[in-house]
C-alpha atoms as a PDB file:
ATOM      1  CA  UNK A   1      16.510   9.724 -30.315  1.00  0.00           C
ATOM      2  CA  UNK A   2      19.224   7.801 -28.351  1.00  0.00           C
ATOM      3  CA  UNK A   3      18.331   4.465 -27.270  1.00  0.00           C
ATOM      4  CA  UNK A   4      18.386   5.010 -23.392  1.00  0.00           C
ATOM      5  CA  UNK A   5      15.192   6.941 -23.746  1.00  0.00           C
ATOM      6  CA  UNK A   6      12.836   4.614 -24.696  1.00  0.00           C
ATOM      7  CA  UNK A   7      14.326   2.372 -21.868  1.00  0.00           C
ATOM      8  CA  UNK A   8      13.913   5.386 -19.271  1.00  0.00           C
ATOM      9  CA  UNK A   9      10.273   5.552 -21.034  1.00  0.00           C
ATOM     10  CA  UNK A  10      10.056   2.023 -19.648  1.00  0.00           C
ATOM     11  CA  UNK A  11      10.979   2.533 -16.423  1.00  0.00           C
ATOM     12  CA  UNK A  12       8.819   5.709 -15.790  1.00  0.00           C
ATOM     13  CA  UNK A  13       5.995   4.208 -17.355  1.00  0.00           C
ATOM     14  CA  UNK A  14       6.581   0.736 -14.700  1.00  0.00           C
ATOM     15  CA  UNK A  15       6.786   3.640 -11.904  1.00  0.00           C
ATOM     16  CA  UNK A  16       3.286   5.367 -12.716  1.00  0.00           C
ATOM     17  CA  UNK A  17       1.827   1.960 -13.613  1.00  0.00           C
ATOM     18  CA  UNK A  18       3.004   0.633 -10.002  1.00  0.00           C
ATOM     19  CA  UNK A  19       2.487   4.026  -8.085  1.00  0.00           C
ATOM     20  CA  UNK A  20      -1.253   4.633  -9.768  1.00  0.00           C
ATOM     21  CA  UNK A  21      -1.886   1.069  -8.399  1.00  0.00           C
ATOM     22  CA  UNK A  22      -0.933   1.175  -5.222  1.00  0.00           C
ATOM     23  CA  UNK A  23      -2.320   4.495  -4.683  1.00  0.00           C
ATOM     24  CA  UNK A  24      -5.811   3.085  -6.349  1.00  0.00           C
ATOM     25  CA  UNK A  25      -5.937   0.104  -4.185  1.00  0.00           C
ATOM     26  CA  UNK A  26      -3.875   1.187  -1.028  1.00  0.00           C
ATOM     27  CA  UNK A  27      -3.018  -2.356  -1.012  1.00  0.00           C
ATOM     28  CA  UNK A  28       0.996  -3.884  -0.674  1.00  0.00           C
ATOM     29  CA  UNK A  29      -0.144  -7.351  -1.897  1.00  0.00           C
ATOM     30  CA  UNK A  30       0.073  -5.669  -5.144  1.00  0.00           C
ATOM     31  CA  UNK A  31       4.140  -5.307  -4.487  1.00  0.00           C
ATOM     32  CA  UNK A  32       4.246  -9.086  -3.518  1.00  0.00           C
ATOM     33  CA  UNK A  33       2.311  -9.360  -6.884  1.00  0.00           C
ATOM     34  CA  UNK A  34       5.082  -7.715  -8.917  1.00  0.00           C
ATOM     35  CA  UNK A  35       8.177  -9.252  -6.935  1.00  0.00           C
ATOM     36  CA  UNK A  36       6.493 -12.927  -7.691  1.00  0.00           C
ATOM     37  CA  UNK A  37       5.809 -12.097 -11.766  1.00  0.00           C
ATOM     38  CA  UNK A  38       9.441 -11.171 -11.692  1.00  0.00           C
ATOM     39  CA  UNK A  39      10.379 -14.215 -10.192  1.00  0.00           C
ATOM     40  CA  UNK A  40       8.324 -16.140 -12.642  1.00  0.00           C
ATOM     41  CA  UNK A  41       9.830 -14.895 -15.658  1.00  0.00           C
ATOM     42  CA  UNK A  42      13.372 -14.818 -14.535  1.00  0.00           C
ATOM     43  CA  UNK A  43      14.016 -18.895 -15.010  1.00  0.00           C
ATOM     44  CA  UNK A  44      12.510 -18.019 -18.505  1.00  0.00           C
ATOM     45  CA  UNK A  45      14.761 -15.594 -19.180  1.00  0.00           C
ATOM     46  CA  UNK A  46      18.127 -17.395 -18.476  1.00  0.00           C
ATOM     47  CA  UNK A  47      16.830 -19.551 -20.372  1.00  0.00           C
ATOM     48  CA  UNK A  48      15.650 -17.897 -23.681  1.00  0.00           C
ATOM     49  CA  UNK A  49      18.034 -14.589 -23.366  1.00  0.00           C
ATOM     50  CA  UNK A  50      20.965 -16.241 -22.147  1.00  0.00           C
ATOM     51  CA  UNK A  51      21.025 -20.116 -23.111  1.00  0.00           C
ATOM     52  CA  UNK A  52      19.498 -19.800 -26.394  1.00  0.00           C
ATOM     53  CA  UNK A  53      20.755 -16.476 -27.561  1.00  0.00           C
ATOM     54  CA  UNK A  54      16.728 -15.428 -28.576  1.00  0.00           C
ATOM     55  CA  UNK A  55      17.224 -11.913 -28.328  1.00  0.00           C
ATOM     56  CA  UNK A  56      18.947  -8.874 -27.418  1.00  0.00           C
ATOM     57  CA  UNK A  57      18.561  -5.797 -25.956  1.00  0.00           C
ATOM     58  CA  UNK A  58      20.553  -2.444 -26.444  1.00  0.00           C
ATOM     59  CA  UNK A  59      19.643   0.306 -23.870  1.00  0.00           C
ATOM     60  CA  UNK A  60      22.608   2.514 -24.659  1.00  0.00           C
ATOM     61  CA  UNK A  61      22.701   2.878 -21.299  1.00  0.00           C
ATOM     62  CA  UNK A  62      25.878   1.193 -19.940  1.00  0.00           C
ATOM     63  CA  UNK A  63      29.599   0.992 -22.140  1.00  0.00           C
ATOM     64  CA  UNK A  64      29.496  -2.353 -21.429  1.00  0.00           C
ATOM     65  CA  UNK A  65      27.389  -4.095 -24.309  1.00  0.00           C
ATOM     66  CA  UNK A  66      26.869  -7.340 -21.923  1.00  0.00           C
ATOM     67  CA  UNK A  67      25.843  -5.578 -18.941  1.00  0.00           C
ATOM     68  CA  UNK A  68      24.006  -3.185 -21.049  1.00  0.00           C
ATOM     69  CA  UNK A  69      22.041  -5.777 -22.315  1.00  0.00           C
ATOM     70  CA  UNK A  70      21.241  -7.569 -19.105  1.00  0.00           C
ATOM     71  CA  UNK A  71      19.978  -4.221 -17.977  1.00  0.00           C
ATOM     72  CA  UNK A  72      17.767  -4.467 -20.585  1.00  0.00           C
ATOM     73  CA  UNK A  73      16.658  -7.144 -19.499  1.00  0.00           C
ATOM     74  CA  UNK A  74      16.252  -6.271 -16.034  1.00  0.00           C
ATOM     75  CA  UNK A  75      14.101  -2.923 -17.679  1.00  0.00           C
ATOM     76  CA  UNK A  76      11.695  -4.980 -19.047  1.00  0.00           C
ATOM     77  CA  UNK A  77      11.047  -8.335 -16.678  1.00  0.00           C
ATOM     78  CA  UNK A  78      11.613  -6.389 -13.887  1.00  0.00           C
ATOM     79  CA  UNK A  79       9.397  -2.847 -14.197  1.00  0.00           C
ATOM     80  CA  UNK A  80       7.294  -3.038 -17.108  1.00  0.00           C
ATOM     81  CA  UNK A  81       5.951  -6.000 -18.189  1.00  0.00           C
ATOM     82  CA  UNK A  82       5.164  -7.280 -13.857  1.00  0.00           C
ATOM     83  CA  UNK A  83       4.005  -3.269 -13.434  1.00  0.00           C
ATOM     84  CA  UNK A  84       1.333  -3.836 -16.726  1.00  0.00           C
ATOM     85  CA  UNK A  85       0.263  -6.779 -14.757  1.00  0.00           C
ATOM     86  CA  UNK A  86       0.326  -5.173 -11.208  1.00  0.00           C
ATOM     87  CA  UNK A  87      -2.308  -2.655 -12.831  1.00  0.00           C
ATOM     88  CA  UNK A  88      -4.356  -5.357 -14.507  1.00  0.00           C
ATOM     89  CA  UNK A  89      -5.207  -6.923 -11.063  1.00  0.00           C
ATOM     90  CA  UNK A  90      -4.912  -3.658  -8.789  1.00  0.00           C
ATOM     91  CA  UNK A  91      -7.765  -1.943 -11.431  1.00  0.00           C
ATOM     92  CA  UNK A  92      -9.464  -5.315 -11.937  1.00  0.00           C
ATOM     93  CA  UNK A  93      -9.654  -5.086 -15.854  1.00  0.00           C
ATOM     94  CA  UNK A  94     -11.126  -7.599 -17.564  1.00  0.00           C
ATOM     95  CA  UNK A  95      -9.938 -10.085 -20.504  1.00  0.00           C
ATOM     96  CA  UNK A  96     -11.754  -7.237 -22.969  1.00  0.00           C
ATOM     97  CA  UNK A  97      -8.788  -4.537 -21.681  1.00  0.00           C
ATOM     98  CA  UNK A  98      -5.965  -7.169 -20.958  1.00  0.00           C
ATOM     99  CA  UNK A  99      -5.769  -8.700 -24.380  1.00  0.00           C
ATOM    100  CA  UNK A 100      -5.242  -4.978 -25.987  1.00  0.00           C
ATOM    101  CA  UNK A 101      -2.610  -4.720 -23.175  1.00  0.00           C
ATOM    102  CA  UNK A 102      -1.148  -7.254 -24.813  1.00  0.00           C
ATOM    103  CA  UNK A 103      -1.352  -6.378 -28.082  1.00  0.00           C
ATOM    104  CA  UNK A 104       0.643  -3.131 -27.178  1.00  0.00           C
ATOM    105  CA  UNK A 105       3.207  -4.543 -25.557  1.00  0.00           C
ATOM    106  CA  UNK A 106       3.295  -7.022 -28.381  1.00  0.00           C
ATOM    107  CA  UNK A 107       3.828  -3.897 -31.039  1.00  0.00           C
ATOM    108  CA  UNK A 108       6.384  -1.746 -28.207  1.00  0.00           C
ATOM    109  CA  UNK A 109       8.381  -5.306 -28.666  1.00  0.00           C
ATOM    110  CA  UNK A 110       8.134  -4.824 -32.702  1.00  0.00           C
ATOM    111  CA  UNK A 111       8.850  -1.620 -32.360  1.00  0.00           C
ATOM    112  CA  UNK A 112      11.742  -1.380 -30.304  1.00  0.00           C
ATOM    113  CA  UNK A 113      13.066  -4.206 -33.181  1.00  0.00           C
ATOM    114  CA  UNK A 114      12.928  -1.986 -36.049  1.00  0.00           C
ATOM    115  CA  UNK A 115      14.522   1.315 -34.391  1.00  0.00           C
ATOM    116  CA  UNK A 116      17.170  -1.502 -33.588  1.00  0.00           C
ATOM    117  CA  UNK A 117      17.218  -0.871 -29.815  1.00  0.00           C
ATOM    118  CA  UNK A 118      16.428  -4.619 -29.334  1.00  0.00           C
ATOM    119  CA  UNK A 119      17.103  -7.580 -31.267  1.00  0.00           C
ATOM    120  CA  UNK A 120      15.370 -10.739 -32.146  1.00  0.00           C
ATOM    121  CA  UNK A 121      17.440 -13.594 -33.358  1.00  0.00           C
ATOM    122  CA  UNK A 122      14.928 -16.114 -33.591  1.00  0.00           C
ATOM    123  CA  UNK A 123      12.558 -15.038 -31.541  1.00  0.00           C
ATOM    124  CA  UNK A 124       9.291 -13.322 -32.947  1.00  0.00           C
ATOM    125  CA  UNK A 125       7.251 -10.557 -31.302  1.00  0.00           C
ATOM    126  CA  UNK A 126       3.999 -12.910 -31.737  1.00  0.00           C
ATOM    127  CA  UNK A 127       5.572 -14.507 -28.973  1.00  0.00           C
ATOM    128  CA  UNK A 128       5.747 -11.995 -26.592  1.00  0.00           C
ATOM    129  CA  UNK A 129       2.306 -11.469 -26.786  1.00  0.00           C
ATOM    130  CA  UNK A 130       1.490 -15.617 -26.438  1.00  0.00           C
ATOM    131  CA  UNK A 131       3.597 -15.230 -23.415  1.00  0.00           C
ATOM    132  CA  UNK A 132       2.546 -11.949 -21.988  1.00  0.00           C
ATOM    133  CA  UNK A 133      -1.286 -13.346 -22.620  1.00  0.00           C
ATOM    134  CA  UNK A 134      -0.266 -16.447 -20.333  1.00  0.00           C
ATOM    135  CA  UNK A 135       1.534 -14.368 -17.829  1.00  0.00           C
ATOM    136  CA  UNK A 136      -1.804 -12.152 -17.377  1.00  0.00           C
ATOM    137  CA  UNK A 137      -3.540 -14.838 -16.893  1.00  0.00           C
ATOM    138  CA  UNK A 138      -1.416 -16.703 -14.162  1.00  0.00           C
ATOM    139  CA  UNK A 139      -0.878 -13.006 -12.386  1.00  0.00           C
ATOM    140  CA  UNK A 140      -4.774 -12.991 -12.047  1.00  0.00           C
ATOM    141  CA  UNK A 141      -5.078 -16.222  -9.928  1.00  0.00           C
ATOM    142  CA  UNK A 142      -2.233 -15.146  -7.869  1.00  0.00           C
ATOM    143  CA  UNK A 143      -4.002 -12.212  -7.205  1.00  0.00           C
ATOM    144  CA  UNK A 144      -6.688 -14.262  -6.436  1.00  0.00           C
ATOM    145  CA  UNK A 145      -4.953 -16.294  -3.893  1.00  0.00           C
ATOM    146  CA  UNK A 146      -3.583 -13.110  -2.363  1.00  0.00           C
ATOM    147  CA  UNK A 147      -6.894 -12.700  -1.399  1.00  0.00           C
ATOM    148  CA  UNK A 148      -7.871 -15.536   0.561  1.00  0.00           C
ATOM    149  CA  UNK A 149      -6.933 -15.693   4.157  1.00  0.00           C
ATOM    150  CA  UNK A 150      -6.282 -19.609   3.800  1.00  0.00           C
ATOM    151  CA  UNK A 151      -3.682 -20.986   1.294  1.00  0.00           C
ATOM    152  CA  UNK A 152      -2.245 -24.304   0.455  1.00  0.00           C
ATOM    153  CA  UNK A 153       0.980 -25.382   1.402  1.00  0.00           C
ATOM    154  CA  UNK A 154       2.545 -24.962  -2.368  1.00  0.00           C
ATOM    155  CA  UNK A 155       0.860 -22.158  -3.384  1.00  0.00           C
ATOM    156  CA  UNK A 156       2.104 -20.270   0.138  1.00  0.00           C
ATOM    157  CA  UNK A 157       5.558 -21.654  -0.265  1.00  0.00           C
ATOM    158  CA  UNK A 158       5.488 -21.120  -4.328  1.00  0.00           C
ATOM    159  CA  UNK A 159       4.499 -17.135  -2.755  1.00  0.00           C
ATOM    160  CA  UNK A 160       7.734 -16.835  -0.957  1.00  0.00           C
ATOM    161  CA  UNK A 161       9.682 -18.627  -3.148  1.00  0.00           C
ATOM    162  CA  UNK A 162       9.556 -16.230  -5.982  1.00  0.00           C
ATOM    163  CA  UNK A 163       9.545 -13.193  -3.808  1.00  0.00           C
ATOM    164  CA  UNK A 164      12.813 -14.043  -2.118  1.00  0.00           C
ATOM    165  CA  UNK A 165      14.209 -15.037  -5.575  1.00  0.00           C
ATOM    166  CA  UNK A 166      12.849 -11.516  -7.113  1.00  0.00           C
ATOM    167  CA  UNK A 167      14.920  -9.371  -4.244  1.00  0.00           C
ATOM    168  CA  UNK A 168      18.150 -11.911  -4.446  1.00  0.00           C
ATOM    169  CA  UNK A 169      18.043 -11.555  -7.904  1.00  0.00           C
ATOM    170  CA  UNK A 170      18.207  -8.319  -7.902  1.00  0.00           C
ATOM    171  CA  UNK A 171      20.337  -7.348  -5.102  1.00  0.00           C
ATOM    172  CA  UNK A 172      23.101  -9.286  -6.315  1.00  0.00           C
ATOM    173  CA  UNK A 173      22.908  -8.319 -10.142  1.00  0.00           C
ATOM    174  CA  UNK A 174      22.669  -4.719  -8.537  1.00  0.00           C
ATOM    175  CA  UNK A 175      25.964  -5.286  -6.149  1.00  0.00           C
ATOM    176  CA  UNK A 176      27.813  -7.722  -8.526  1.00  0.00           C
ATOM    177  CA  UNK A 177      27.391  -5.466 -11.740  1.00  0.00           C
ATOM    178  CA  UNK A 178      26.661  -8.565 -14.064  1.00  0.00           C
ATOM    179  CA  UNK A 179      30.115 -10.567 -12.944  1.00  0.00           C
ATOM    180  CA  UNK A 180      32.399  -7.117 -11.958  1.00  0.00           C
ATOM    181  CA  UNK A 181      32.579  -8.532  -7.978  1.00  0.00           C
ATOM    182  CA  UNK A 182      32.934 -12.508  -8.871  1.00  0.00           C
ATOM    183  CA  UNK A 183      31.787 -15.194 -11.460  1.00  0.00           C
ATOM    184  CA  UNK A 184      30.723 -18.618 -11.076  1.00  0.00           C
ATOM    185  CA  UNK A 185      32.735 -20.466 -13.647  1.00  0.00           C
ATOM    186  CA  UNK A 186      35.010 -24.116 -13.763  1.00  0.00           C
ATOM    187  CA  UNK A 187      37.201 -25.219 -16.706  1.00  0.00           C
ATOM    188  CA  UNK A 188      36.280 -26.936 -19.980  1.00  0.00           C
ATOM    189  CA  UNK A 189      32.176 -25.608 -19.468  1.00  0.00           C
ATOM    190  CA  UNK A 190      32.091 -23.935 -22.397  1.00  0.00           C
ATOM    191  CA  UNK A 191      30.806 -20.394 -22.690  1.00  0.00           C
ATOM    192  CA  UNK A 192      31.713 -18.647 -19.153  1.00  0.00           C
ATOM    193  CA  UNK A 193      29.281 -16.380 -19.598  1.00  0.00           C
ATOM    194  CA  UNK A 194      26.425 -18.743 -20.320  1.00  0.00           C
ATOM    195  CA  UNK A 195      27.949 -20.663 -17.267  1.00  0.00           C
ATOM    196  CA  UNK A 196      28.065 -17.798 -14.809  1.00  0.00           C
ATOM    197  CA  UNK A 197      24.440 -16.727 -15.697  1.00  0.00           C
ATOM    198  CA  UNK A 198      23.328 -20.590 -15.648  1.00  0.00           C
ATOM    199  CA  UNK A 199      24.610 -21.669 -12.616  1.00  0.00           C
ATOM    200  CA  UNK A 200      23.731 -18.623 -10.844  1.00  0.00           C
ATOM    201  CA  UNK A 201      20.049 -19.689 -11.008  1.00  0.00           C
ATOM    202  CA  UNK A 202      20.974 -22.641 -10.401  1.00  0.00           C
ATOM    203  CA  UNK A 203      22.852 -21.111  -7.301  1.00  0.00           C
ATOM    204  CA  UNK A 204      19.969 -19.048  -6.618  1.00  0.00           C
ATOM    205  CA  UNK A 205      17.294 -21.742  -6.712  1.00  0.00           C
ATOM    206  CA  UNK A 206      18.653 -24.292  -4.300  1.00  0.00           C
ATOM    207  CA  UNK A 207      19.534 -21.423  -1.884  1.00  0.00           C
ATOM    208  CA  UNK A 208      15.853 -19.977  -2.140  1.00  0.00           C
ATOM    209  CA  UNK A 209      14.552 -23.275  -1.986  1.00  0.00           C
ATOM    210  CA  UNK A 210      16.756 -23.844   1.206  1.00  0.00           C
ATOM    211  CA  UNK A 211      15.649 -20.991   2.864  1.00  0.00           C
ATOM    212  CA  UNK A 212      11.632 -21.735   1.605  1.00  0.00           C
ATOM    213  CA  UNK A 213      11.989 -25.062   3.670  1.00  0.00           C
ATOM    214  CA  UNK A 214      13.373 -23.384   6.744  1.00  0.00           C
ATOM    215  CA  UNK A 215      10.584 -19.791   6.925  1.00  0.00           C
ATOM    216  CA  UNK A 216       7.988 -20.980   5.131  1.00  0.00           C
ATOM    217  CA  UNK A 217       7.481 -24.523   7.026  1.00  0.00           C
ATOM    218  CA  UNK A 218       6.834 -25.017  10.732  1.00  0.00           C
ATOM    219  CA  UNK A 219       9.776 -27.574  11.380  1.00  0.00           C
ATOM    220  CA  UNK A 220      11.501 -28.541  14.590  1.00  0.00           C
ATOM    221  CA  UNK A 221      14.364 -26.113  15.312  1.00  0.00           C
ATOM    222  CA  UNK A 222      17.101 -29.115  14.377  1.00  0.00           C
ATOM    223  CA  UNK A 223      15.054 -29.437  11.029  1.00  0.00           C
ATOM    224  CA  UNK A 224      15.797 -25.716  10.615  1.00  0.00           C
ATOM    225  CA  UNK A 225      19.276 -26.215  11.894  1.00  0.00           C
ATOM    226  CA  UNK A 226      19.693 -28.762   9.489  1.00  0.00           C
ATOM    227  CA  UNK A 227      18.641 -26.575   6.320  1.00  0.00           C
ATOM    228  CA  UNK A 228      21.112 -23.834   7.536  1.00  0.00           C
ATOM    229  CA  UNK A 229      23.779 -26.383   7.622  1.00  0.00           C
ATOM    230  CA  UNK A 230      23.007 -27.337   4.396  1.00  0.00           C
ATOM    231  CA  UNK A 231      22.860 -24.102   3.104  1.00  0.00           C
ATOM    232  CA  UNK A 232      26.600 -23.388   4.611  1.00  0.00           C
ATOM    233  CA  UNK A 233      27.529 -26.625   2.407  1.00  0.00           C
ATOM    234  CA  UNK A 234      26.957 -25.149  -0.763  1.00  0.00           C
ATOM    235  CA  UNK A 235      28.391 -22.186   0.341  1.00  0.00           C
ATOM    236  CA  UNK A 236      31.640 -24.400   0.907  1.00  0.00           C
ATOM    237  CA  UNK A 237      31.126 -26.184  -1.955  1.00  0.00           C
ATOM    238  CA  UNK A 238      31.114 -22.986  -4.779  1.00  0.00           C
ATOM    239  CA  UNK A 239      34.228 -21.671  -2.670  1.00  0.00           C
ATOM    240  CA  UNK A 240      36.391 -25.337  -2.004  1.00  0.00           C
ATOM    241  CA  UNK A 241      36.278 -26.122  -5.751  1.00  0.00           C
ATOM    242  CA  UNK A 242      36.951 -22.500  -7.024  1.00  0.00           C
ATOM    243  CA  UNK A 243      33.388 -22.350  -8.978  1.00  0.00           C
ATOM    244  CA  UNK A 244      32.990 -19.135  -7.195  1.00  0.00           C
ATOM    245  CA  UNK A 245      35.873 -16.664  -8.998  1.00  0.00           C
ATOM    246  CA  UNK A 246      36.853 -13.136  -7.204  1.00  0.00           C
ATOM    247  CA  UNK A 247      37.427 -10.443  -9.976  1.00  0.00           C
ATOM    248  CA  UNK A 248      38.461  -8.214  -7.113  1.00  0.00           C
ATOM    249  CA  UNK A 249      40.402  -8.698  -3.985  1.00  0.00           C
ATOM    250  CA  UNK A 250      38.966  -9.681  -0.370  1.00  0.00           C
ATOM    251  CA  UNK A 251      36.121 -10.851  -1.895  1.00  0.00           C
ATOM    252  CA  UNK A 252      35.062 -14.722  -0.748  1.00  0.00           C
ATOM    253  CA  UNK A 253      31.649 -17.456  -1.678  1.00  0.00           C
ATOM    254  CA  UNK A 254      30.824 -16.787   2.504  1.00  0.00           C
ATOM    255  CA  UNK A 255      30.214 -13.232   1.499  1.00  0.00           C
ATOM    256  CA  UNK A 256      27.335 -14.320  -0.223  1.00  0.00           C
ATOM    257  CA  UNK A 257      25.346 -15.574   3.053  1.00  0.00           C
ATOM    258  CA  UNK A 258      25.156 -11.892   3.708  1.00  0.00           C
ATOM    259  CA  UNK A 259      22.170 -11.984   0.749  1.00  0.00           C
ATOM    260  CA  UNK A 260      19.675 -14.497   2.660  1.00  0.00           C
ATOM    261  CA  UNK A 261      21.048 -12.479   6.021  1.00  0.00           C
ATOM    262  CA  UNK A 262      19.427  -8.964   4.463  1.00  0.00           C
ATOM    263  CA  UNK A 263      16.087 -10.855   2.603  1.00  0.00           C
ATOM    264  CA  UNK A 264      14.884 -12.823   4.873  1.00  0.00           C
ATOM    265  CA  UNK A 265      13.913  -9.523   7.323  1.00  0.00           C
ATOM    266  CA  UNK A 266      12.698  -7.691   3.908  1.00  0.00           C
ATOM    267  CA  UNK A 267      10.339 -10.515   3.103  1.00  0.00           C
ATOM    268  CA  UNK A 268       8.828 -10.934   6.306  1.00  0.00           C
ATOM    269  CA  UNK A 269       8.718  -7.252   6.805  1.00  0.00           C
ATOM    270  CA  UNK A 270       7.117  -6.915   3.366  1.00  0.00           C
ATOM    271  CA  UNK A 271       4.298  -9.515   4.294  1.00  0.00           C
ATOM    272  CA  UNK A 272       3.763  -8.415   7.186  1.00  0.00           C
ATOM    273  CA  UNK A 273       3.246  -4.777   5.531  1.00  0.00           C
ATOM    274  CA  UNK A 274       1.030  -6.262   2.980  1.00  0.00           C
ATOM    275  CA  UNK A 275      -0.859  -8.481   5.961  1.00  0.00           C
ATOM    276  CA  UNK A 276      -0.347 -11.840   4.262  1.00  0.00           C
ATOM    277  CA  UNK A 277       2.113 -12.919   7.344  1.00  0.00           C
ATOM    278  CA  UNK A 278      -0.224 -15.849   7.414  1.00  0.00           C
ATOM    279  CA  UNK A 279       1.569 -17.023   4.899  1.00  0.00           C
ATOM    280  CA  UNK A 280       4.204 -17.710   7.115  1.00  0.00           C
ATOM    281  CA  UNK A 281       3.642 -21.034   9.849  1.00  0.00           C
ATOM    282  CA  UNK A 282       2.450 -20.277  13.144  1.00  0.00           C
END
C-alpha cells in the first residue's frame, strides 16, 4: 500500500476524532483546545525534527522529499495527535482510557517505522508515548481552565499565545510551501535549511509575543502603538539585512504583516465563537 494512505488514514481519523467531539460536546473551546496543543508541540518539533535530525517522515505525498516530510509533520502535530487529545477532554475519559490511547499511538509510531513510511534516527517510539502521556496530561488542565470564567494573566495570555502561533504557523507553511515564496537565511549560518526553519520560530515567536502584549493586555493606546512600532522594526530588520530571501519576484518581508492583519480577526472571532472573549481585557 503506498505510503500516502496511511497519512490520509491520519488525517481522516483527526477529522472524525475532531468532528465526533465537537458534535458530542457542541462546544468550540474544544477547537481553541486543538489550535493551543498544536502550538505546544510545534517549538518541540523544530527542535527535535529539524535541529536534531530525530526523525523523519515519508508521506509519499509531495515530489519534494523536504516538503514531503514537513507535511508529515504537519499530519501528525497538527490533526492527529491534538485531535486524540481534543477527544480525551471533549468525552472526558479518564487516565484508565488515555494511557491505552497512548499506547496506540505509541505502536502506530512503531509501526509506521517498520513499513518505512517514517524514520527514527535516534529517536525511539517509547518516547512518543512518554511525550504523548505528558501532552494528555497538560491538554486536561487546559481544558480545565477553559472552563473557568476567571483566568490568570499567564495562563489567558499563554491561551492566545499558542492559538495565534497554531494559525500563523500554519497559514504561512500553507502559503510559503516550506521556503517556495521566501527563506530566512544570512551567510556563513550553516545549514540554510536548519536556519530558515530555526529562525522562523524564532520569527514567529517574537511576532506572536508582540501581538500577545498588544490584544491580550489592557494597555494605553501609545503602549499599543508602541508594540506595533516595534513589530514594524523587525519587519525592517529581516528585510534591511536581507535575512528575509524572495525565491520569487515582487515578493517583500512587509508582505508578511499581512499574517497578524488576517489572525488577529480569526482569533477574536474564534473566542468569541467559543465564548471565552473574556479572555481578552475589557
Amino acid at each position: 500500500m503506498p505510503s500516502a494512505y496511511w497519512y490520509y488514514g491520519l488525517v481522516v481519523i483527526a477529522l472524525i476524532l475532531l468532528a465526533a467531539s465537537l458534535l458530542y460536546r457542541k462546544d468550540w473551546k474544544l477547537l481553541v483546545l486543538q489550535l493551543t496543543i498544536t502550538g505546544i508541540i510545534h517549538p518541540f518539533e523544530i527542535v527535535v525534527l529539524i535541529l536534531t535530525d530525530a526523525y523523519r517522515y515519508f508521506p509519499g505525498i509531495l515530489a519534494d522529499l523536504r516538503l514531503d516530510n514537513y507535511l508529515g509533520s504537519y499530519i501528525s502535530n497538527s490533526l492527529i495527535v491534538p485531535a486524540s487529545a481534543v477527544a480525551i477532554n471533549a468525552f472526558s475519559l479518564s487516565w484508565g482510557y488515555i494511557v491505552p490511547i497512548a499506547v496506540i499511538f505509541t505502536g502506530i509510531d512503531w509501526f509506521f517505522a517498520t513499513l518505512g513510511i517514517y524514520q527514527h534516527f535516534w529517536w525511539k517510539s517509547g518516547y512518543t508515548g512518554i511525550g504523548l502521556i505528558i501532552l494528555y496530561g497538560i491538554s486536561r488542565k487546559i481544558w480545565s481552565e477553559l472552563q473557568e470564567k476567571r483566568n490568570c494573566s499567564i495562563f489567558r495570555l499563554t491561551v492566545i499565545y499558542l492559538t495565534y502561533a497554531s494559525i500563523h504557523n500554519i497559514i504561512v507553511f500553507l502559503v510559503n510551501q516550506g521556503g517556495q515564496l521566501f527563506k530566512f537565511q544570512v551567510p556563513l549560518a550553516g545549514d540554510p535549511e536548519k536556519f530558515h526553519q530555526g529562525f522562523f520560530y524564532l520569527y514567529l515567536f517574537i511576532t506572536s509575543v508582540i501581538i500577545v502584549l498588544v490584544i491580550g493586555l489592557k494597555l494605553p493606546l501609545h503602549y499599543r502603538l508602541l508594540g506595533i512600532a516595534f513589530l514594524t522594526f523587525v519587519y525592517w530588520i529581516i528585510g534591511e539585512y536581507h535575512i528575509f530571501v524572495p525565491q520569487v519576484d515582487d515578493i517583500s518581508a512587509w508582505q508578511l504583516i499581512l499574517v497578524p492583519i488576517i489572525v488577529v480577526p480569526i482569533i477574536m472571532c474564534l473566542f468569541r465563537i467559543a465564548k471565552i472573549d473574556y479572555i481578552f481585557p475589557r
